[in-house]
C-alpha atoms as a PDB file:
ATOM      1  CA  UNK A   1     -34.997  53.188   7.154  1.00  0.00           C
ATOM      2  CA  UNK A   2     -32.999  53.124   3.651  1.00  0.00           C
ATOM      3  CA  UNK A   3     -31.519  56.852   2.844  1.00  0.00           C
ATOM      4  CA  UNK A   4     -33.445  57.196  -0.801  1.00  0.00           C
ATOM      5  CA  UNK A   5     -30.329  59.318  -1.663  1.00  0.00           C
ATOM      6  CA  UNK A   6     -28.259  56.043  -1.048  1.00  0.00           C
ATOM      7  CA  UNK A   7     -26.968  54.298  -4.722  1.00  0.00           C
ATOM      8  CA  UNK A   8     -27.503  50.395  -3.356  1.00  0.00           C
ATOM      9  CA  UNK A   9     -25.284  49.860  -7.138  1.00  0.00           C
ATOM     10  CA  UNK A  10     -21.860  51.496  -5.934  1.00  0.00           C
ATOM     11  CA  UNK A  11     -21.881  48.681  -2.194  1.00  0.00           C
ATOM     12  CA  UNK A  12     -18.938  46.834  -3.270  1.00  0.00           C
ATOM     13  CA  UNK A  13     -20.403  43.436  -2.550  1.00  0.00           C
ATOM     14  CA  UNK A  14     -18.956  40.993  -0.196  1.00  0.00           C
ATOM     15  CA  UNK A  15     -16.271  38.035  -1.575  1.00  0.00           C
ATOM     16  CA  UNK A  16     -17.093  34.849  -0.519  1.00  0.00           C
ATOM     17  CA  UNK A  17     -14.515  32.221  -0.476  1.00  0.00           C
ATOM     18  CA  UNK A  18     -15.175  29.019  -1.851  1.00  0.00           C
ATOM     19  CA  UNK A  19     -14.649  25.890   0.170  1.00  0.00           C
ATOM     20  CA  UNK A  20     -11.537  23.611  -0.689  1.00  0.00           C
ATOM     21  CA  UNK A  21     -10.285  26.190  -3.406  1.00  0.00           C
ATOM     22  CA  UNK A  22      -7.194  27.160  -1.544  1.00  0.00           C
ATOM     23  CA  UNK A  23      -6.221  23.413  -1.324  1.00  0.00           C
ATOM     24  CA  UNK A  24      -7.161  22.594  -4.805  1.00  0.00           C
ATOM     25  CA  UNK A  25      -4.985  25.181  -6.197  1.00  0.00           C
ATOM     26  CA  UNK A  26      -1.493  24.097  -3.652  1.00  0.00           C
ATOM     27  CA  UNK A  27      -1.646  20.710  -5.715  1.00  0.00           C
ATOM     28  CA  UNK A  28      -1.844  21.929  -9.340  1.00  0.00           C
ATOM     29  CA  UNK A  29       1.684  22.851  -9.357  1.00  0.00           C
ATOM     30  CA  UNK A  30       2.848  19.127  -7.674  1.00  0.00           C
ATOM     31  CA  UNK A  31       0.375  17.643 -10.197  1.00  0.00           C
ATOM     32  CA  UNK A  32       1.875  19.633 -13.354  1.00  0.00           C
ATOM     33  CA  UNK A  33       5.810  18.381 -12.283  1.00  0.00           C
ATOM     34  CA  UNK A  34       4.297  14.398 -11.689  1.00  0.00           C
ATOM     35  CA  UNK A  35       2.676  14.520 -15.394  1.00  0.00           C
ATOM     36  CA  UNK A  36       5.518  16.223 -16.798  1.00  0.00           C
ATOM     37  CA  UNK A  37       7.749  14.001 -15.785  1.00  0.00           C
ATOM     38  CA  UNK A  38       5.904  10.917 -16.789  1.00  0.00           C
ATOM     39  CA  UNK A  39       5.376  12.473 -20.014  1.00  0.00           C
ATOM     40  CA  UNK A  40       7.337  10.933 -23.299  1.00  0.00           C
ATOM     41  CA  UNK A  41       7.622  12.994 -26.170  1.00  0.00           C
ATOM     42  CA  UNK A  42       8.324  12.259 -29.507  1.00  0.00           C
ATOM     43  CA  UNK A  43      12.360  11.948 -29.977  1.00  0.00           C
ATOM     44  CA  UNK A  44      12.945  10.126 -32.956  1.00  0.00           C
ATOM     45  CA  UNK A  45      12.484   9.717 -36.766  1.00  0.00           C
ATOM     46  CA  UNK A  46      11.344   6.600 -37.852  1.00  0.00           C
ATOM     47  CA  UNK A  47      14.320   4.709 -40.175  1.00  0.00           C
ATOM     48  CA  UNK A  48      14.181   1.182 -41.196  1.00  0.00           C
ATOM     49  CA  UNK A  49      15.280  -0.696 -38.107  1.00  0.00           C
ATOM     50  CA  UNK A  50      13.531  -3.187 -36.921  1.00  0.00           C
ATOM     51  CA  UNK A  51      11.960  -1.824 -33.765  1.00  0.00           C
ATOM     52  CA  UNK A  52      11.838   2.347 -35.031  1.00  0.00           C
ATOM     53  CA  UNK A  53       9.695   0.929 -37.893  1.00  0.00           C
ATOM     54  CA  UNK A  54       7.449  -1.739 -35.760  1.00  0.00           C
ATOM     55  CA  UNK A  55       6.867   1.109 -33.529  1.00  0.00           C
ATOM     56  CA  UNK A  56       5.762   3.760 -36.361  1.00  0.00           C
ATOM     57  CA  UNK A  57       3.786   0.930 -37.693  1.00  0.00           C
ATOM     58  CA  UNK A  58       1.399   1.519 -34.907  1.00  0.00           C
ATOM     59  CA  UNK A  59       0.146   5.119 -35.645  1.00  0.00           C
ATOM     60  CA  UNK A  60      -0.298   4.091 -39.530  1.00  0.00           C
ATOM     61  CA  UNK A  61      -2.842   1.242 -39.189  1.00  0.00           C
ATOM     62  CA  UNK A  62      -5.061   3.668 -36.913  1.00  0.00           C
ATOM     63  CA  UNK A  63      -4.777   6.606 -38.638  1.00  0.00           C
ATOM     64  CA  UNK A  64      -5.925   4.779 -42.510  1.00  0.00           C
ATOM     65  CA  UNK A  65      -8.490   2.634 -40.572  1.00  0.00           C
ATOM     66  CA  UNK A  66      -6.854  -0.794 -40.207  1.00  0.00           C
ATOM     67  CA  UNK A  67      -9.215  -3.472 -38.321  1.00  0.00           C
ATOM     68  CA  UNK A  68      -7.368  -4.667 -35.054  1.00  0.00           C
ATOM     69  CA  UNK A  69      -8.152  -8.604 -35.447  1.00  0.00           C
ATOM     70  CA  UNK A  70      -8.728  -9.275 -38.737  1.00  0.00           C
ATOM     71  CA  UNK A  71      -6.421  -7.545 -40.456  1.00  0.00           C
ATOM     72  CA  UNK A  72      -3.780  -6.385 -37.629  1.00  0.00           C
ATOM     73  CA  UNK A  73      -2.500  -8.870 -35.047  1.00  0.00           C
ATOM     74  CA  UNK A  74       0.591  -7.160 -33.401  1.00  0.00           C
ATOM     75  CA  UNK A  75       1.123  -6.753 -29.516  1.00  0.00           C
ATOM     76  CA  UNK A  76       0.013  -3.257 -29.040  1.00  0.00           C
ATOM     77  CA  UNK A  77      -4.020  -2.358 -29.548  1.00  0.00           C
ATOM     78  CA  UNK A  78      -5.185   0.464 -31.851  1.00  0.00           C
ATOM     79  CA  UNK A  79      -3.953   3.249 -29.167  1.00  0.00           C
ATOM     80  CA  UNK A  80      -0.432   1.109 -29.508  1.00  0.00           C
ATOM     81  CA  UNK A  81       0.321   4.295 -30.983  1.00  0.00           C
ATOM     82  CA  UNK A  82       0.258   6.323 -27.613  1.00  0.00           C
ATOM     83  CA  UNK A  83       2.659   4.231 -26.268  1.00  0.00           C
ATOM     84  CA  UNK A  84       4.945   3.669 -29.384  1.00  0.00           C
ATOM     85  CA  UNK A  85       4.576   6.837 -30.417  1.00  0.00           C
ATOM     86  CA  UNK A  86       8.155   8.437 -29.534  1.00  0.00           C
ATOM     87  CA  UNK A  87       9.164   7.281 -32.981  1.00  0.00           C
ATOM     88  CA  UNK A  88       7.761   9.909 -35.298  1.00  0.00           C
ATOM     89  CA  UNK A  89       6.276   8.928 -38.844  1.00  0.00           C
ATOM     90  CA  UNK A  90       4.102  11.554 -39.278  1.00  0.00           C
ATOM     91  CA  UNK A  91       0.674  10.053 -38.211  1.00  0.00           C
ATOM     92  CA  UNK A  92      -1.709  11.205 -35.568  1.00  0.00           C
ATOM     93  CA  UNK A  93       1.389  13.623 -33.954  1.00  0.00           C
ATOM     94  CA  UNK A  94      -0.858  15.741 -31.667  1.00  0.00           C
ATOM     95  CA  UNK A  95      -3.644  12.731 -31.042  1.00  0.00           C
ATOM     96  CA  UNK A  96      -1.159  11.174 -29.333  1.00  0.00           C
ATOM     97  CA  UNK A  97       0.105  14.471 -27.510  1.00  0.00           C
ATOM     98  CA  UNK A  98      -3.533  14.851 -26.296  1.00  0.00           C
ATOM     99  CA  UNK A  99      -3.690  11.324 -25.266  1.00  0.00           C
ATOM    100  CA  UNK A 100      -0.525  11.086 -23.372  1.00  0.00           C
ATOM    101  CA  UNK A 101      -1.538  14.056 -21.699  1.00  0.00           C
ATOM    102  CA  UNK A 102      -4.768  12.454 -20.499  1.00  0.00           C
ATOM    103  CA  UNK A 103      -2.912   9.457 -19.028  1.00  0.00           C
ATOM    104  CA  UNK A 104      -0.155  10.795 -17.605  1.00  0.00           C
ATOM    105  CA  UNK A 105      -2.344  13.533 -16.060  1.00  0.00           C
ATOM    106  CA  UNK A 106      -4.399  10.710 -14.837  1.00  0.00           C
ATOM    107  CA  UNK A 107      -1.689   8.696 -13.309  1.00  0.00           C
ATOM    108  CA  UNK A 108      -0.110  12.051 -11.851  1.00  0.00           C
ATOM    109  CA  UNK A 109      -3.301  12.496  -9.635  1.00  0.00           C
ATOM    110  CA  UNK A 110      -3.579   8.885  -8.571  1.00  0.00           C
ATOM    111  CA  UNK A 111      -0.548   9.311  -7.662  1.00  0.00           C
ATOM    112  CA  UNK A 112      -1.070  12.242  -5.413  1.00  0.00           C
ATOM    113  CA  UNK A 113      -3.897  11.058  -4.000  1.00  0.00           C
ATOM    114  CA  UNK A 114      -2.422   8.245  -2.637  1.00  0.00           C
ATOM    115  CA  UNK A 115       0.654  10.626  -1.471  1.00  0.00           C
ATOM    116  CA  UNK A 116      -2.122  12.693   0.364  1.00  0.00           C
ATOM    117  CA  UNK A 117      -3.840   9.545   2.059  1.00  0.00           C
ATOM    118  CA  UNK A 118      -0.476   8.804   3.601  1.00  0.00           C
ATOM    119  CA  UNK A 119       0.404  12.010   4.964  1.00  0.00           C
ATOM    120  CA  UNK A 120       0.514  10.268   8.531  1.00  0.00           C
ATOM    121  CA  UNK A 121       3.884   8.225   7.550  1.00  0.00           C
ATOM    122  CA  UNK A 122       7.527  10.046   6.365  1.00  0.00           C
ATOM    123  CA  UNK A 123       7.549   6.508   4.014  1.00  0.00           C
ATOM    124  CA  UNK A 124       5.454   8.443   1.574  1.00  0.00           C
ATOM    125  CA  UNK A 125       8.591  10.151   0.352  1.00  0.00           C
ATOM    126  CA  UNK A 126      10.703   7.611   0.019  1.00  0.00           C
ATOM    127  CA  UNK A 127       7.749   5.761  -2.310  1.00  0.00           C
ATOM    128  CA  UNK A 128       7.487   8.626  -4.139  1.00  0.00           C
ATOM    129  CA  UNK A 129      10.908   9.350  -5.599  1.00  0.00           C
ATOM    130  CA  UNK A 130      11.240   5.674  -5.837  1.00  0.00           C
ATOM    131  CA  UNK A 131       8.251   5.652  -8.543  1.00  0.00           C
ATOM    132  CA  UNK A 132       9.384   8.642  -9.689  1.00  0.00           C
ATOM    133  CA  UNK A 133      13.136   6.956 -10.015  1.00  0.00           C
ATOM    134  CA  UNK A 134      12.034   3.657 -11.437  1.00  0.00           C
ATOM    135  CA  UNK A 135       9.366   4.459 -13.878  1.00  0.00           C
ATOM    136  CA  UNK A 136      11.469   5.914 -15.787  1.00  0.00           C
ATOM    137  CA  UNK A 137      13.645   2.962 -16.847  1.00  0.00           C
ATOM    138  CA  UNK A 138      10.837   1.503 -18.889  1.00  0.00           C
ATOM    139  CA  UNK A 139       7.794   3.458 -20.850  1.00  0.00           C
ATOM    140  CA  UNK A 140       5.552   0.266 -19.798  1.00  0.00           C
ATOM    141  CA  UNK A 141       5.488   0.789 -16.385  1.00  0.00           C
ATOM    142  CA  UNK A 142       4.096   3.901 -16.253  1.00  0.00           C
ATOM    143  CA  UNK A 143       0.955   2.406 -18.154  1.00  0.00           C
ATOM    144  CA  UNK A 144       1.297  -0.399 -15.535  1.00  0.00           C
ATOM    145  CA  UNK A 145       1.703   1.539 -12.183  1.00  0.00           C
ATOM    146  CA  UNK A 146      -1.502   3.628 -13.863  1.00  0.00           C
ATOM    147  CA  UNK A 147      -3.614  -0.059 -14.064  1.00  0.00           C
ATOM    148  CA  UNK A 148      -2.323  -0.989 -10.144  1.00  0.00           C
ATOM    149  CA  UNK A 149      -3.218   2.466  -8.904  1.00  0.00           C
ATOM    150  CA  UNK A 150      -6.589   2.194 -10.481  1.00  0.00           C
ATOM    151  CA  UNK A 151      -7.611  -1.007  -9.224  1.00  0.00           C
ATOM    152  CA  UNK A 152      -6.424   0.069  -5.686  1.00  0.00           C
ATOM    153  CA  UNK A 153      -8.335   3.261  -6.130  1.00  0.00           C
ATOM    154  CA  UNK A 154     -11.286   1.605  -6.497  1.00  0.00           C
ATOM    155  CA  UNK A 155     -11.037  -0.333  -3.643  1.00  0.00           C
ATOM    156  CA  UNK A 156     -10.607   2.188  -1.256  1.00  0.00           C
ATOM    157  CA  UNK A 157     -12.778   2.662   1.379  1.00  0.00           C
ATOM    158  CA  UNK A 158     -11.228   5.045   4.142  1.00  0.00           C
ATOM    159  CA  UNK A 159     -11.299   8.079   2.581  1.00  0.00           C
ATOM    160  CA  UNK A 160     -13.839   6.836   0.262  1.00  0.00           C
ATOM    161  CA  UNK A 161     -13.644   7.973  -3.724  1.00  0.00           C
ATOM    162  CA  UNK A 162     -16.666   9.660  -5.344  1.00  0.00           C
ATOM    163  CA  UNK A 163     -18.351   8.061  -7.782  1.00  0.00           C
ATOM    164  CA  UNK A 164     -16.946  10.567 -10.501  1.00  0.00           C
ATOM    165  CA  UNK A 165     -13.524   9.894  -9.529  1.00  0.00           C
ATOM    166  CA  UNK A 166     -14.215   6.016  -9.555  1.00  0.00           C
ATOM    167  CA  UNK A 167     -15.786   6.479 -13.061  1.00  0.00           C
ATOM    168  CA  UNK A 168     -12.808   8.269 -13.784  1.00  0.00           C
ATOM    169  CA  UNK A 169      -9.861   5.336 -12.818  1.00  0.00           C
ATOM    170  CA  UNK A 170     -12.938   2.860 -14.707  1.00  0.00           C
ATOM    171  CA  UNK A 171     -11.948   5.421 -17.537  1.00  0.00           C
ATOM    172  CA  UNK A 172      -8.085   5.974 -18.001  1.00  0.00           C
ATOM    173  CA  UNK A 173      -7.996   1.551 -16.886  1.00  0.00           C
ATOM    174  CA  UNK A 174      -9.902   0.903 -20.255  1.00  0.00           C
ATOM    175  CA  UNK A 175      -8.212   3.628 -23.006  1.00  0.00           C
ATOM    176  CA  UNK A 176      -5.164   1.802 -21.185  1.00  0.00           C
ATOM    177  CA  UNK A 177      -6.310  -1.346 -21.822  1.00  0.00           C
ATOM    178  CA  UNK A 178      -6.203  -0.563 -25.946  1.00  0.00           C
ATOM    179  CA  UNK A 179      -2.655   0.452 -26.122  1.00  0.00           C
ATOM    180  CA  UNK A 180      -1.055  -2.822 -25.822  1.00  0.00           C
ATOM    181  CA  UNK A 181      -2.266  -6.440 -25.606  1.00  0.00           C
ATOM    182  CA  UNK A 182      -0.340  -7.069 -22.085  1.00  0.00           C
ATOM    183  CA  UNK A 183      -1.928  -3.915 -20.660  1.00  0.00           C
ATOM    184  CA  UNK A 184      -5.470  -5.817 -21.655  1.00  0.00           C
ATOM    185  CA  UNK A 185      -4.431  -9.019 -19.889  1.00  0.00           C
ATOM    186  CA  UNK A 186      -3.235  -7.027 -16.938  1.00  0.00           C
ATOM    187  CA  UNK A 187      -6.485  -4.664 -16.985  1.00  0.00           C
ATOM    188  CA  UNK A 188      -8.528  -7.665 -17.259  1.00  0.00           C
ATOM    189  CA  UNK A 189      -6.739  -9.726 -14.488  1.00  0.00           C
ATOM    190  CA  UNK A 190      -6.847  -6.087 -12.200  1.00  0.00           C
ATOM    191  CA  UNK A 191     -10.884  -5.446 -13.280  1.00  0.00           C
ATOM    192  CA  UNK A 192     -11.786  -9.091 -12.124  1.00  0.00           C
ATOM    193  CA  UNK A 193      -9.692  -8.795  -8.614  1.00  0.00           C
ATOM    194  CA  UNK A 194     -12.079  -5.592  -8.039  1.00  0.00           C
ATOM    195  CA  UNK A 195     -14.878  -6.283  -9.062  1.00  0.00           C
ATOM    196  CA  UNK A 196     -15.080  -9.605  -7.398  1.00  0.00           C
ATOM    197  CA  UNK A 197     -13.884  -7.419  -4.175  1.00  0.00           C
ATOM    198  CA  UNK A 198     -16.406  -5.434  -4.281  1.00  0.00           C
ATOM    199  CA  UNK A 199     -19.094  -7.444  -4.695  1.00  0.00           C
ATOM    200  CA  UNK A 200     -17.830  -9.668  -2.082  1.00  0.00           C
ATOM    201  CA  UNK A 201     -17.772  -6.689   0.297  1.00  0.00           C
ATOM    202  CA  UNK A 202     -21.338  -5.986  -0.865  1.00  0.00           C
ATOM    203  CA  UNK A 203     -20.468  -2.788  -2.304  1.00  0.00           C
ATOM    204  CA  UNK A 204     -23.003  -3.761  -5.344  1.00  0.00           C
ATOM    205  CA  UNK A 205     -23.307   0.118  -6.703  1.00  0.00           C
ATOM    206  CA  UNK A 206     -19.594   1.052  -6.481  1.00  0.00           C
ATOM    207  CA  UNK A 207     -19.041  -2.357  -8.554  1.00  0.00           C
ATOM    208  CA  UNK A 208     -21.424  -1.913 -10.871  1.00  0.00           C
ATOM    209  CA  UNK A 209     -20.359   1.973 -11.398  1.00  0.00           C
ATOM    210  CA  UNK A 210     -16.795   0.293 -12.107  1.00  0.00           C
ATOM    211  CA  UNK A 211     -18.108  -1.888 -14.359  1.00  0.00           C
ATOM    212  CA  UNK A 212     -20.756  -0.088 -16.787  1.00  0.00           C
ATOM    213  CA  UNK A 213     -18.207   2.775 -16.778  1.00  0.00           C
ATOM    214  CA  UNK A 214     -15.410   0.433 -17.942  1.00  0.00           C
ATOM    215  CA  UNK A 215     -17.287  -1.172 -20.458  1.00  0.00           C
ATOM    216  CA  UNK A 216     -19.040   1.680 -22.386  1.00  0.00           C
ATOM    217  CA  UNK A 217     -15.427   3.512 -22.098  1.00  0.00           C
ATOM    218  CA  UNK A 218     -13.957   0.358 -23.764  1.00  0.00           C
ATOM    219  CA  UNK A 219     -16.289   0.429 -26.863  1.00  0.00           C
ATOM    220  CA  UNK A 220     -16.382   4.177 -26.847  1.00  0.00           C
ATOM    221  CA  UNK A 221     -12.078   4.254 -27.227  1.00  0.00           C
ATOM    222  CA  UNK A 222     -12.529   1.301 -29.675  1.00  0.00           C
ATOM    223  CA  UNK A 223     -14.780   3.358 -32.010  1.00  0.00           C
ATOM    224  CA  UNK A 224     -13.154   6.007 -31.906  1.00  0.00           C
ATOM    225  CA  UNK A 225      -9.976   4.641 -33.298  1.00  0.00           C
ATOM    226  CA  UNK A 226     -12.108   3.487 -36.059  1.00  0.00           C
ATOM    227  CA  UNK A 227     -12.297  -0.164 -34.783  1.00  0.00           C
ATOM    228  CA  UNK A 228     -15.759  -2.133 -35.754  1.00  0.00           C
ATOM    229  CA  UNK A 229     -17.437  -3.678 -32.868  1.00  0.00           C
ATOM    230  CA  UNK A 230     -17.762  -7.265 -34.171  1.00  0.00           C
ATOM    231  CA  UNK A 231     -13.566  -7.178 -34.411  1.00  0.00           C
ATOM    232  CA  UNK A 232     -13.183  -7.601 -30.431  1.00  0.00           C
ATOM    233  CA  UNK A 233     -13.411 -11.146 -30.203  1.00  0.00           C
ATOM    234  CA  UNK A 234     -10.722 -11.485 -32.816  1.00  0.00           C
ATOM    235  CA  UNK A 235      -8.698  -8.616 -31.316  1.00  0.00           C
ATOM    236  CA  UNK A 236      -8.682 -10.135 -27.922  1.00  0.00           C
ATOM    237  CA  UNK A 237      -8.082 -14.037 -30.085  1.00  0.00           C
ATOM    238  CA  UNK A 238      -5.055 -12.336 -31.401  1.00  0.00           C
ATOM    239  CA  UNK A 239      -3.824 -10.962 -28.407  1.00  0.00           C
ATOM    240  CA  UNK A 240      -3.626 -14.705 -26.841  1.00  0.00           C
ATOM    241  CA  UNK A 241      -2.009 -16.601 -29.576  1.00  0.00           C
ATOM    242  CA  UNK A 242       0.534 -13.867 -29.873  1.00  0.00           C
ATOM    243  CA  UNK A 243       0.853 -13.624 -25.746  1.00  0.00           C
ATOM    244  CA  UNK A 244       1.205 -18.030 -25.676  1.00  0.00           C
ATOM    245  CA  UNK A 245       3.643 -18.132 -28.662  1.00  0.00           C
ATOM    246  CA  UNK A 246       5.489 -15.221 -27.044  1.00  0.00           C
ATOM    247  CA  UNK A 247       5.913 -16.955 -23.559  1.00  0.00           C
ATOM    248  CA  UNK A 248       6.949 -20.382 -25.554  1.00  0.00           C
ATOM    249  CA  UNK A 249       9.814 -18.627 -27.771  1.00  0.00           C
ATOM    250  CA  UNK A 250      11.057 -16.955 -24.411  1.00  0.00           C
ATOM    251  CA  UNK A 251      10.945 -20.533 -22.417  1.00  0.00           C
ATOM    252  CA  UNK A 252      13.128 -22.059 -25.434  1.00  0.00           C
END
């Protein structure tokens, strides 16, 4: 029987732990350093050189509402700017903070994951400080290594991804897919391999999860940098021409 003197109020109640918390929490700090150190901050003015000025040019036609395609044809897409953007002109400063932040934060837990999926080999190391080592030598390839890691995220199947986490690569491979037009071709080219994969492997609701996710993530990132729907077929147009007359000037 309960003692009616008994205050039921003062029990201190009994913690539970929650499941997976405790290994959630060990990675944060390895996941902080990785995105850190992809991270490229702003470190110059813009002056008028050639390249400091091409590269400011970037956050200007976003930020007063240029149309990529019709009026803009350069290289980089209307998030050119989150690339680009170590050249400061005083246009869309923290947009792009936020933005690198969300890619390189991205990219920093692909990368862990697969550092975690090969805890079985010592090799893991060594192809971590070797991305670590070599991505810095050129801001492209982190936007590059994010695309490969993506697709091959996708396609894994031993330990298999959650849907949300699939979404989520679908996600970061399409905002990456705006910032420059060889990141597009390169999305495009990686989007097809899996897809086609996928189906292949008659994994029809991980493919179409990859694909609905990518596309409505693609228009959403193109309106929101103030781009007009019916400019993508002359965006991507552009991004051809300029990719074919490119290749030709290098060949001569």
């Amino acid at each position: 029987m309960m003692n009616p003197s008994a205050d039921p109020v003062t029990t201190p109640p009994i913690p539970v732990p929650l499941p997976g918390l405790r290994s959630t929490r060990r990675w944060l700090l390895p996941w902080a350093l990785l995105a850190f150190c992809f991270f490229a901050p702003t470190r110059e003015v813009m002056t008028v050189l050639l390249d400091p000025s091409n590269y400011a040019s970037y956050a200007y036609f976003t930020a007063h509402g240029f149309q990529y395609g019709p009026e803009v044809i350069p290289m980089a897409g209307p998030y050119g700017f989150v690339l680009y953007g170590m050249v400061y002109n005083g246009e869309l400063f923290w947009t792009r903070m936020a933005c690198q932040f969300a890619v390189m934060g991205s990219f920093a837990a692909l990368v862990l994951w697969f550092f975690h999926a090969a805890r079985g080999s010592a090799w893991r190391w060594f192809w971590l400080l070797g991305l670590v080592f070599f991505t810095q030598s050129l801001e492209d390839l982190t936007y590059e290594w994010a695309l490969l890691l993506a697709g091959l995220f996708m396609l894994q199947r031993t330990p298999r991804p959650p849907a949300t986490a699939l979404a989520g690569a679908a996600v970061l491979m399409a905002l990456v897919s705006l910032v420059k037009g060889t990141h597009l071709m390169l999305a495009g080219a990686t989007l097809a391999v899996v897809l086609t994969t996928l189906f292949m492997l008659r994994d029809c609701r991980r493919g179409l999860i990859v694909a609905a996710t990518y596309t409505v993530a693609f228009l959403g990132f193109w309106a929101l940098a103030g781009q007009h729907p019916a400019h993508i077929p002359a965006f991507l147009s552009g991004v051809l021409q300029l990719t074919n007359g490119y290749n030709e000037a290098m060949a001569l």
